[in-house]
PDB file of N, CA and C in Angstrom:
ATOM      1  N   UNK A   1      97.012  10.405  -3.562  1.00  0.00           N
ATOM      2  CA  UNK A   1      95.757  10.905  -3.032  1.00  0.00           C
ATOM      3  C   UNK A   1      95.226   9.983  -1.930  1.00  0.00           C
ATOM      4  N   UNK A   2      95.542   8.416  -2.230  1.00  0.00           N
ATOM      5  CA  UNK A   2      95.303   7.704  -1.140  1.00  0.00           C
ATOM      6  C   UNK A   2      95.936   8.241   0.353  1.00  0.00           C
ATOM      7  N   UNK A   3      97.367   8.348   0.193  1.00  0.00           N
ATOM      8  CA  UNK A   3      97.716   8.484   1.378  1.00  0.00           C
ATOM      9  C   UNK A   3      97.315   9.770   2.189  1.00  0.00           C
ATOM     10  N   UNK A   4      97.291  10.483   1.418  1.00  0.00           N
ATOM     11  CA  UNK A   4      96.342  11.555   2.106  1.00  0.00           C
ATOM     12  C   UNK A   4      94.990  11.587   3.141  1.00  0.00           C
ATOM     13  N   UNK A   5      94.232  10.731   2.114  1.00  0.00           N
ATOM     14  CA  UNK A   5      93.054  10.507   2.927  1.00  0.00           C
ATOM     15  C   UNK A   5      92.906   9.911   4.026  1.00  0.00           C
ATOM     16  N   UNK A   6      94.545   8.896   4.315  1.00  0.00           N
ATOM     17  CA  UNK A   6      94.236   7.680   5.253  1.00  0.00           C
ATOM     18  C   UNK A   6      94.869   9.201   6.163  1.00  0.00           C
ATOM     19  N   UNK A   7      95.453  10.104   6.097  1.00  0.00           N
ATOM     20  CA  UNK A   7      96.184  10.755   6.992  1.00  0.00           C
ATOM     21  C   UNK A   7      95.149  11.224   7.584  1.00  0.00           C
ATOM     22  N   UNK A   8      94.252  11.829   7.301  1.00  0.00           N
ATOM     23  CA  UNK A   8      93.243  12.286   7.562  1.00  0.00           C
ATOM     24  C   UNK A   8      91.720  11.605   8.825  1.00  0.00           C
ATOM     25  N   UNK A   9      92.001  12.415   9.994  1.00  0.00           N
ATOM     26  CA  UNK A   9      90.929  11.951  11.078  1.00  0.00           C
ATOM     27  C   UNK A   9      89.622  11.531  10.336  1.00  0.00           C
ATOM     28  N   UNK A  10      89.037  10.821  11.050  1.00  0.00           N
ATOM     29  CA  UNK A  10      87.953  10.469  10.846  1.00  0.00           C
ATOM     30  C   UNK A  10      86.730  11.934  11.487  1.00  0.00           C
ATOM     31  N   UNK A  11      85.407  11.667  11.049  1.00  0.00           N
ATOM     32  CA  UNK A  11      84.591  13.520  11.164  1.00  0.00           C
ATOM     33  C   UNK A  11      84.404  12.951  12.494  1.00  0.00           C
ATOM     34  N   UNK A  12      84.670  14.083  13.416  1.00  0.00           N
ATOM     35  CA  UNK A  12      84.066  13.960  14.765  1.00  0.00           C
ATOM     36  C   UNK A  12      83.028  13.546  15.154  1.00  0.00           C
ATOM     37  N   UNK A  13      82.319  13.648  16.522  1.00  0.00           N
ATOM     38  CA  UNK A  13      80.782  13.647  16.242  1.00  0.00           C
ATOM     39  C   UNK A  13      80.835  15.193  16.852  1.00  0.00           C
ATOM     40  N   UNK A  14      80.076  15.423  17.089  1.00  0.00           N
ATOM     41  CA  UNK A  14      79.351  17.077  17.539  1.00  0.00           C
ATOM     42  C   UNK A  14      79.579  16.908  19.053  1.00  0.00           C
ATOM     43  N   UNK A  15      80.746  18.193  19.666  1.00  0.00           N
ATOM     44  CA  UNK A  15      80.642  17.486  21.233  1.00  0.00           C
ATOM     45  C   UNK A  15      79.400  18.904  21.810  1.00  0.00           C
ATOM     46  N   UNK A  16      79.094  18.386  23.104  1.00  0.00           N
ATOM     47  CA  UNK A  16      77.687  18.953  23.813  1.00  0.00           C
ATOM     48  C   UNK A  16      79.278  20.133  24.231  1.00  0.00           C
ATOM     49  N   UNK A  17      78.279  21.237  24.691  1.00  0.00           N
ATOM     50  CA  UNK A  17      79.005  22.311  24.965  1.00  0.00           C
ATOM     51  C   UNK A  17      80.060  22.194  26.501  1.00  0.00           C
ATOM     52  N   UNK A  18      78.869  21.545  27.176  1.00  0.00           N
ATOM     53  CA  UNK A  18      79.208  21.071  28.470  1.00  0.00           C
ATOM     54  C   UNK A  18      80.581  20.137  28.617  1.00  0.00           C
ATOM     55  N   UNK A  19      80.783  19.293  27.713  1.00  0.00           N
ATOM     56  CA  UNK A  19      81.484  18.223  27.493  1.00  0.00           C
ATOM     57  C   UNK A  19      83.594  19.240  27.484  1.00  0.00           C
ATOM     58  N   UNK A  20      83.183  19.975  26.103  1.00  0.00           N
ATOM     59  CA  UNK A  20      84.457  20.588  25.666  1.00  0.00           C
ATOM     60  C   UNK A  20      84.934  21.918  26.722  1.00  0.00           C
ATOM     61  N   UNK A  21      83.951  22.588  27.472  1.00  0.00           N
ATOM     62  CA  UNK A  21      84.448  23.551  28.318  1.00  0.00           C
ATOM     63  C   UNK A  21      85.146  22.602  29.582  1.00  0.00           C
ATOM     64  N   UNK A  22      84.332  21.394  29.920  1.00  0.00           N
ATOM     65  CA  UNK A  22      84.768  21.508  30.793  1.00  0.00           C
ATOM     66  C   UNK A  22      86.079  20.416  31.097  1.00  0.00           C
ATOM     67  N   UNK A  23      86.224  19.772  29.651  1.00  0.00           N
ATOM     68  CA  UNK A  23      87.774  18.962  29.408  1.00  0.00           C
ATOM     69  C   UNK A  23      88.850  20.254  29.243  1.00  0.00           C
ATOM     70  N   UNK A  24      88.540  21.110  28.565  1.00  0.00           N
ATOM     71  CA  UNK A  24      89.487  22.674  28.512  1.00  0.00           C
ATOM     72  C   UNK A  24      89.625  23.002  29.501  1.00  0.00           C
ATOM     73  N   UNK A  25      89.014  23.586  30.492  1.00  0.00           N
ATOM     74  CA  UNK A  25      89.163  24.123  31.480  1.00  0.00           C
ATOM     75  C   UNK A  25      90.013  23.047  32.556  1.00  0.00           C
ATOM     76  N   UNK A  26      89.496  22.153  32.461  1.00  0.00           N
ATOM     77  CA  UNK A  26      90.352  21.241  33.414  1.00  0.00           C
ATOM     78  C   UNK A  26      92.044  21.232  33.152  1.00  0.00           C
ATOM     79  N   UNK A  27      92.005  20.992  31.613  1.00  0.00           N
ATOM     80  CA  UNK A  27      93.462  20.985  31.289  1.00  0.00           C
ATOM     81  C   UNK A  27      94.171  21.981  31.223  1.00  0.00           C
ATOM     82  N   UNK A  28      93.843  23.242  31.388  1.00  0.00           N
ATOM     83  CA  UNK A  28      94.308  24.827  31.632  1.00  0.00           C
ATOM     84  C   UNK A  28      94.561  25.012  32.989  1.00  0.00           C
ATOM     85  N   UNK A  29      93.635  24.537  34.150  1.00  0.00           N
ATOM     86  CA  UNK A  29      93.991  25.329  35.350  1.00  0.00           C
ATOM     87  C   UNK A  29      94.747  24.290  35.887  1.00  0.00           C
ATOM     88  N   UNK A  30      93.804  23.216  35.939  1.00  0.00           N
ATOM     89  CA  UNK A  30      94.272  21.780  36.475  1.00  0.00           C
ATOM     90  C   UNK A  30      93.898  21.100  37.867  1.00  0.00           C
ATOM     91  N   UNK A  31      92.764  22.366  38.334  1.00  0.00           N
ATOM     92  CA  UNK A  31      92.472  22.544  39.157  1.00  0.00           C
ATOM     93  C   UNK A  31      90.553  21.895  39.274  1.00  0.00           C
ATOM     94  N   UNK A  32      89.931  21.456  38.349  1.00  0.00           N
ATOM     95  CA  UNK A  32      88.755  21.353  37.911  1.00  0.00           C
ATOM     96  C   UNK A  32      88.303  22.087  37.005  1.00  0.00           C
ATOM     97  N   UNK A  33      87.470  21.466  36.772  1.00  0.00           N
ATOM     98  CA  UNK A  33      86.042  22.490  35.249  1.00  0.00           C
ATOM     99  C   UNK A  33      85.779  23.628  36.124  1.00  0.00           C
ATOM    100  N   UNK A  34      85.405  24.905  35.284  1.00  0.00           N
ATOM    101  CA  UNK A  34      84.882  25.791  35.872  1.00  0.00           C
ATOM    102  C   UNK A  34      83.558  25.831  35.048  1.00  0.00           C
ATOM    103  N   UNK A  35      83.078  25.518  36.003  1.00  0.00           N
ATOM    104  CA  UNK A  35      81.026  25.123  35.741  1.00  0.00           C
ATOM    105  C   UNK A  35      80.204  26.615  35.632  1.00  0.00           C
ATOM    106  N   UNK A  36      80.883  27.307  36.027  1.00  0.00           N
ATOM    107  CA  UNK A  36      79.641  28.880  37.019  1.00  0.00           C
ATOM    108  C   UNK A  36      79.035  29.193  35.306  1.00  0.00           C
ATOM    109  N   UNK A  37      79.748  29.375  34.533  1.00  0.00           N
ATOM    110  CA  UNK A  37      78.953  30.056  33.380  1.00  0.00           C
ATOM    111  C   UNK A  37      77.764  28.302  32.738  1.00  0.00           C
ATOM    112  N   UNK A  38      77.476  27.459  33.418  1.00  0.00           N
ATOM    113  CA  UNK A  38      76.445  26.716  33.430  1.00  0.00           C
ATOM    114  C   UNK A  38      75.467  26.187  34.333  1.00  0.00           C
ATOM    115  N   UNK A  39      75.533  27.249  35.426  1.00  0.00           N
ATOM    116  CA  UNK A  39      74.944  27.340  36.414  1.00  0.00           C
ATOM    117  C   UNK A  39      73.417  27.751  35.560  1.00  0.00           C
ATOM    118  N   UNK A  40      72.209  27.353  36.404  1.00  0.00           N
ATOM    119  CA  UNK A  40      71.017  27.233  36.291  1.00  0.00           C
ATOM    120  C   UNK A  40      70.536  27.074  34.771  1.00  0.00           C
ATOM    121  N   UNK A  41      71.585  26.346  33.837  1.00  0.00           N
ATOM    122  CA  UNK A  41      71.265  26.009  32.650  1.00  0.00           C
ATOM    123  C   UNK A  41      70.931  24.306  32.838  1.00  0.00           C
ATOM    124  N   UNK A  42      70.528  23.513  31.923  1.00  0.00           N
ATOM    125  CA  UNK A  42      70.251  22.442  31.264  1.00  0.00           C
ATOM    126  C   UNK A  42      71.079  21.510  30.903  1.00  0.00           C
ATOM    127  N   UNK A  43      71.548  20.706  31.444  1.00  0.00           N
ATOM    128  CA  UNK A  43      72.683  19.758  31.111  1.00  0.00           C
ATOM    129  C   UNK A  43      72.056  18.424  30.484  1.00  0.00           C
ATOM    130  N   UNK A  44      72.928  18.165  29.791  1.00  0.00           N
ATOM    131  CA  UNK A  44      72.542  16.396  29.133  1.00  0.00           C
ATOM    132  C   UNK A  44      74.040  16.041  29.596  1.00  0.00           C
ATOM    133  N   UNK A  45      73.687  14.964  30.446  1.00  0.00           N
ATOM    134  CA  UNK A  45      75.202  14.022  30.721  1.00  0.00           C
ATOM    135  C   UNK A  45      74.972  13.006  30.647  1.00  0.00           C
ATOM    136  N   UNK A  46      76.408  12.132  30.169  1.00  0.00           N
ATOM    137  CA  UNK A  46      76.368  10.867  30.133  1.00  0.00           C
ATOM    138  C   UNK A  46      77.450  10.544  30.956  1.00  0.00           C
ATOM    139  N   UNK A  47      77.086   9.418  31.939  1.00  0.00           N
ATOM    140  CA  UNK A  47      77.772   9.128  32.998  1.00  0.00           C
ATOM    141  C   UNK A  47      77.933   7.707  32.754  1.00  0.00           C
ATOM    142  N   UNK A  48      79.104   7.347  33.576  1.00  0.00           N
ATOM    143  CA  UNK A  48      79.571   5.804  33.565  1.00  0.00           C
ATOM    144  C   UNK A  48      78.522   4.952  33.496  1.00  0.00           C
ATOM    145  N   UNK A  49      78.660   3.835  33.138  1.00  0.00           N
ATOM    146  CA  UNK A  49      77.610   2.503  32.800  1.00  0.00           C
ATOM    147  C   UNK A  49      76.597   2.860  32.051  1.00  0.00           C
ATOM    148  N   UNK A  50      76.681   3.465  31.096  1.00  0.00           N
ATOM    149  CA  UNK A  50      76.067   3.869  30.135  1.00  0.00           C
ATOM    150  C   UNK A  50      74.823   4.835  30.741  1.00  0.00           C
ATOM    151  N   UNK A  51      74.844   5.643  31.915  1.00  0.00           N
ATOM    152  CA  UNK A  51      73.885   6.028  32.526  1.00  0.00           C
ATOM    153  C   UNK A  51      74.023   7.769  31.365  1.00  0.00           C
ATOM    154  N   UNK A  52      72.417   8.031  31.380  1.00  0.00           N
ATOM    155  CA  UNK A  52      72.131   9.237  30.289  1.00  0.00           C
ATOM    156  C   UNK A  52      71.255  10.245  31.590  1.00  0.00           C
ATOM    157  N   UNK A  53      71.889  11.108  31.590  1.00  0.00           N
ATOM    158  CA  UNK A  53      70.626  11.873  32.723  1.00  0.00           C
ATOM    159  C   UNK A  53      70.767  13.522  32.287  1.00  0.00           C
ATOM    160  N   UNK A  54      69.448  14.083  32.520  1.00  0.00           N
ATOM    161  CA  UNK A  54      69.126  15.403  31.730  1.00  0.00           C
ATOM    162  C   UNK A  54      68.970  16.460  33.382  1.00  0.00           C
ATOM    163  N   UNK A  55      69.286  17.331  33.626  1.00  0.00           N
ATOM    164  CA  UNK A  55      68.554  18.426  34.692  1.00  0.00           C
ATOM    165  C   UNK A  55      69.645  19.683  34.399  1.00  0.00           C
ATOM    166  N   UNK A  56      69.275  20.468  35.277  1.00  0.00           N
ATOM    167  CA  UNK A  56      69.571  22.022  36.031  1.00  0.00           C
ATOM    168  C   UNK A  56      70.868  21.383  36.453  1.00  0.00           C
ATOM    169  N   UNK A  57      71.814  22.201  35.787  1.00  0.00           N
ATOM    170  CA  UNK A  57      72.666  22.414  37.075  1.00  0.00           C
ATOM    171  C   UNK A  57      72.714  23.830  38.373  1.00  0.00           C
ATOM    172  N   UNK A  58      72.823  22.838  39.794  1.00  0.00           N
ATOM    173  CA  UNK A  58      72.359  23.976  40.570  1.00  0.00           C
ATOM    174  C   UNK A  58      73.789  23.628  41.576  1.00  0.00           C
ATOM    175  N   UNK A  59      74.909  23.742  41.637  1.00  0.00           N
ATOM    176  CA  UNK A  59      75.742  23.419  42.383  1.00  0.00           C
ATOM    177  C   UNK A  59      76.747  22.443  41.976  1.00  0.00           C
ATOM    178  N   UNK A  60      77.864  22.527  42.150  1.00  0.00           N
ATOM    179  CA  UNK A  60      79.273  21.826  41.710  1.00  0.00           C
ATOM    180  C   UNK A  60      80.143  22.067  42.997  1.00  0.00           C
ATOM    181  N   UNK A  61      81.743  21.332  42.345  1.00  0.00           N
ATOM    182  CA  UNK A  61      82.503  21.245  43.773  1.00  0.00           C
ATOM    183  C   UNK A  61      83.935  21.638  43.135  1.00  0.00           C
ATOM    184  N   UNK A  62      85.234  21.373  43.544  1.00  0.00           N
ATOM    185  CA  UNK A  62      86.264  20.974  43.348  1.00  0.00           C
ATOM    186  C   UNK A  62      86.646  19.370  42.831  1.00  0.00           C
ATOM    187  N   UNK A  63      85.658  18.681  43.271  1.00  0.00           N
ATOM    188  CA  UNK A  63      85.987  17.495  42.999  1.00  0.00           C
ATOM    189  C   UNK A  63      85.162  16.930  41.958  1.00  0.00           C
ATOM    190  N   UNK A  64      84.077  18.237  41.158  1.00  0.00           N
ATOM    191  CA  UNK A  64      83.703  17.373  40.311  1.00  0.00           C
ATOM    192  C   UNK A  64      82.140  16.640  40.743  1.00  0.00           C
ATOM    193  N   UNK A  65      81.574  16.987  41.873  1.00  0.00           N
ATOM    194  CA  UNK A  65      80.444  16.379  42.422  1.00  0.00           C
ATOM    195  C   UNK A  65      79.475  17.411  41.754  1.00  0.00           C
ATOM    196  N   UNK A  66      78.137  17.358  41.378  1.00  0.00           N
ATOM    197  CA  UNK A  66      77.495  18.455  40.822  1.00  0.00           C
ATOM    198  C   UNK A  66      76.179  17.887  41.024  1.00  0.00           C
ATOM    199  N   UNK A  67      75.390  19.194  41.545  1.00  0.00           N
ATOM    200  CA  UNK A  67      73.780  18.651  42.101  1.00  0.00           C
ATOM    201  C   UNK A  67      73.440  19.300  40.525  1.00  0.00           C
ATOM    202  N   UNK A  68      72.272  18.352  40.609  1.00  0.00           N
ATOM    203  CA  UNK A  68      71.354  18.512  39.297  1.00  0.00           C
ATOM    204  C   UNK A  68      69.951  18.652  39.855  1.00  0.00           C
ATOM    205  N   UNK A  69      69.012  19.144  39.579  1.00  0.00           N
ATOM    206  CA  UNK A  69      67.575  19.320  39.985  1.00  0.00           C
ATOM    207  C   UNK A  69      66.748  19.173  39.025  1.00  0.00           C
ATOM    208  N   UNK A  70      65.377  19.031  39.202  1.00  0.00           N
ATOM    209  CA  UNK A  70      64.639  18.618  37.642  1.00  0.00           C
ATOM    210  C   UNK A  70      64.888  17.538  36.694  1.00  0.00           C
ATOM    211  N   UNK A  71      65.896  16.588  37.182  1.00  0.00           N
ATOM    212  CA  UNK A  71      66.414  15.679  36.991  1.00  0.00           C
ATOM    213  C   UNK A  71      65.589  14.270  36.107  1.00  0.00           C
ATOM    214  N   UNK A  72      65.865  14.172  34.969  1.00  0.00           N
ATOM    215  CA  UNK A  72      65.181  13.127  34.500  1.00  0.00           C
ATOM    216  C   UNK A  72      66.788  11.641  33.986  1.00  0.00           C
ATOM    217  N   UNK A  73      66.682  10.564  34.345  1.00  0.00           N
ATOM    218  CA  UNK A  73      66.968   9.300  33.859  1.00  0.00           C
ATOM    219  C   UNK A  73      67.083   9.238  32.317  1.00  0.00           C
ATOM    220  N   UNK A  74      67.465   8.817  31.300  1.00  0.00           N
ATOM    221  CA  UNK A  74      67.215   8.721  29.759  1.00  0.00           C
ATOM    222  C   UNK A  74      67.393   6.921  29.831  1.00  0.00           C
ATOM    223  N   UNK A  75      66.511   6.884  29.991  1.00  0.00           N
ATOM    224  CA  UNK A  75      66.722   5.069  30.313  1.00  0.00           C
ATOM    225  C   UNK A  75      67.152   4.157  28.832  1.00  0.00           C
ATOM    226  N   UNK A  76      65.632   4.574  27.977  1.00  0.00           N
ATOM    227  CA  UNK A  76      65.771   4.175  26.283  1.00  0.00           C
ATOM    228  C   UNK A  76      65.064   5.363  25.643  1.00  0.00           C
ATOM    229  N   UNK A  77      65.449   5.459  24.540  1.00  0.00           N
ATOM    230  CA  UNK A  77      64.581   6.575  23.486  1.00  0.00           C
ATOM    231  C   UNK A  77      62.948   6.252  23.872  1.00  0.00           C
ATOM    232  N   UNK A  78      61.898   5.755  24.845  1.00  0.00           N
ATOM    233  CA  UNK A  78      61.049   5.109  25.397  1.00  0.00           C
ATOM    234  C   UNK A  78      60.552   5.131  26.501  1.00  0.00           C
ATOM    235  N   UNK A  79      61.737   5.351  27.253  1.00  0.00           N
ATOM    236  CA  UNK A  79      61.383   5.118  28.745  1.00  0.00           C
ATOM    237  C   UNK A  79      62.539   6.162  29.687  1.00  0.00           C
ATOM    238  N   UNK A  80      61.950   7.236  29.916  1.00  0.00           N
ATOM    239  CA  UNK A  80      62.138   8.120  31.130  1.00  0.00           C
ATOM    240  C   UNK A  80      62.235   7.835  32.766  1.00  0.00           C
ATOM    241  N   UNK A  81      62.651   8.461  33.318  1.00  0.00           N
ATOM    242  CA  UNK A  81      62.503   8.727  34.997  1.00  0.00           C
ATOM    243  C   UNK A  81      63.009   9.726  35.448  1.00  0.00           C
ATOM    244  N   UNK A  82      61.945  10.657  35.894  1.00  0.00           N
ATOM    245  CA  UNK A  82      62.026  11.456  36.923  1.00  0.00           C
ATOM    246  C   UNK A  82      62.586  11.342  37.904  1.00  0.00           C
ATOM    247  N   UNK A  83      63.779  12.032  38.249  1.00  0.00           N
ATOM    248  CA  UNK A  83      64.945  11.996  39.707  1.00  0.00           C
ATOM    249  C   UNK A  83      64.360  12.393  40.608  1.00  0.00           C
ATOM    250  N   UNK A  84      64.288  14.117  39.958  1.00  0.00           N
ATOM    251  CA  UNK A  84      64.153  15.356  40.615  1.00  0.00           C
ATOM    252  C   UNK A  84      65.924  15.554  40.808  1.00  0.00           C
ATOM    253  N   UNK A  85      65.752  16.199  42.281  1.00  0.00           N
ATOM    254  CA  UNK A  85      67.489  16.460  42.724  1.00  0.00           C
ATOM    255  C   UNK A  85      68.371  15.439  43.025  1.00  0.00           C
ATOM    256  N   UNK A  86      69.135  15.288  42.214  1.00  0.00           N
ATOM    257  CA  UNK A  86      70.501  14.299  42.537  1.00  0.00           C
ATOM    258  C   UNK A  86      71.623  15.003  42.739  1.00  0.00           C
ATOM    259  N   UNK A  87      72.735  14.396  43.545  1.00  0.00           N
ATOM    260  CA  UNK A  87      74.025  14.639  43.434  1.00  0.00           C
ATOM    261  C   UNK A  87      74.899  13.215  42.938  1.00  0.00           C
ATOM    262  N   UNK A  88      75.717  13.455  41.965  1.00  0.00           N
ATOM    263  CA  UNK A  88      76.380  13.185  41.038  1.00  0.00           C
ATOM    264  C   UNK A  88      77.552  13.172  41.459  1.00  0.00           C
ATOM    265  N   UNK A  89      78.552  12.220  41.760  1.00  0.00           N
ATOM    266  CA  UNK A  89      79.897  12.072  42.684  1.00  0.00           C
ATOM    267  C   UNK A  89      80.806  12.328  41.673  1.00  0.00           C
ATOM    268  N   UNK A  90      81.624  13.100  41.939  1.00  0.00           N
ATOM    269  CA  UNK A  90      82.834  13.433  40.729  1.00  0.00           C
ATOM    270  C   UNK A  90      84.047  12.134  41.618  1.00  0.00           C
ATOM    271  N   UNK A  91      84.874  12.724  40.970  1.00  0.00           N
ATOM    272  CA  UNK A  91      86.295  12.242  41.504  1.00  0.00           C
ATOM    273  C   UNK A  91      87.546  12.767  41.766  1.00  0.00           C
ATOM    274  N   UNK A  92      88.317  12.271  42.408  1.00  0.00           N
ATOM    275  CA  UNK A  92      89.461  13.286  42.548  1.00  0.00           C
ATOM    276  C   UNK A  92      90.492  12.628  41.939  1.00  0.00           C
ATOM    277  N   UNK A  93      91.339  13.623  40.929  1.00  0.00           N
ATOM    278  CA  UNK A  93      92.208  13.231  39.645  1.00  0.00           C
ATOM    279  C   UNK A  93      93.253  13.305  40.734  1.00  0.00           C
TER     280      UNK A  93
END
């Protein structure tokens, strides 16, 4: 019964919706995420250097660049900042 359990993954955490469409989609076409069905919705991203930022998505690219609007910072569970519109630099794989 031990070895069983060690076989066994550890529980995920809960991925954001945003997160799993758009690692799928990437690895299906190969070509980028296809974003359009999250167009003028609400994103929570977490970006390199531990950066947390909340807005609209209003525009994406091929490469992964994606304007956000309404844009807030998640600095600490405490402390906010208002962006407004950013663009967000993707990369090219």
């Amino acid at each position: 019964q031990s070895a069983t359990a060690q076989a066994e993954s550890p529980p995920r955490r809960k991925e954001r919706p945003w997160q799993a469409a758009s690692f799928v989609e990437m690895s299906k076409t190969g070509s980028g995420a296809d974003l359009r069905k999250f167009m003028e919705k609400r994103l929570d991203l977490k970006l390199t250097a531990n950066r947390h930022v909340v807005g609209v998505l209003r525009g994406y690219d091929q490469f992964m660049n994606i304007v956000l609007d309404n844009t807030v910072e998640i600095v600490s569970p405490t402390e906010k900042n208002e962006i407004g519109m950013v663009v967000i630099r993707g990369k090219l794989f």
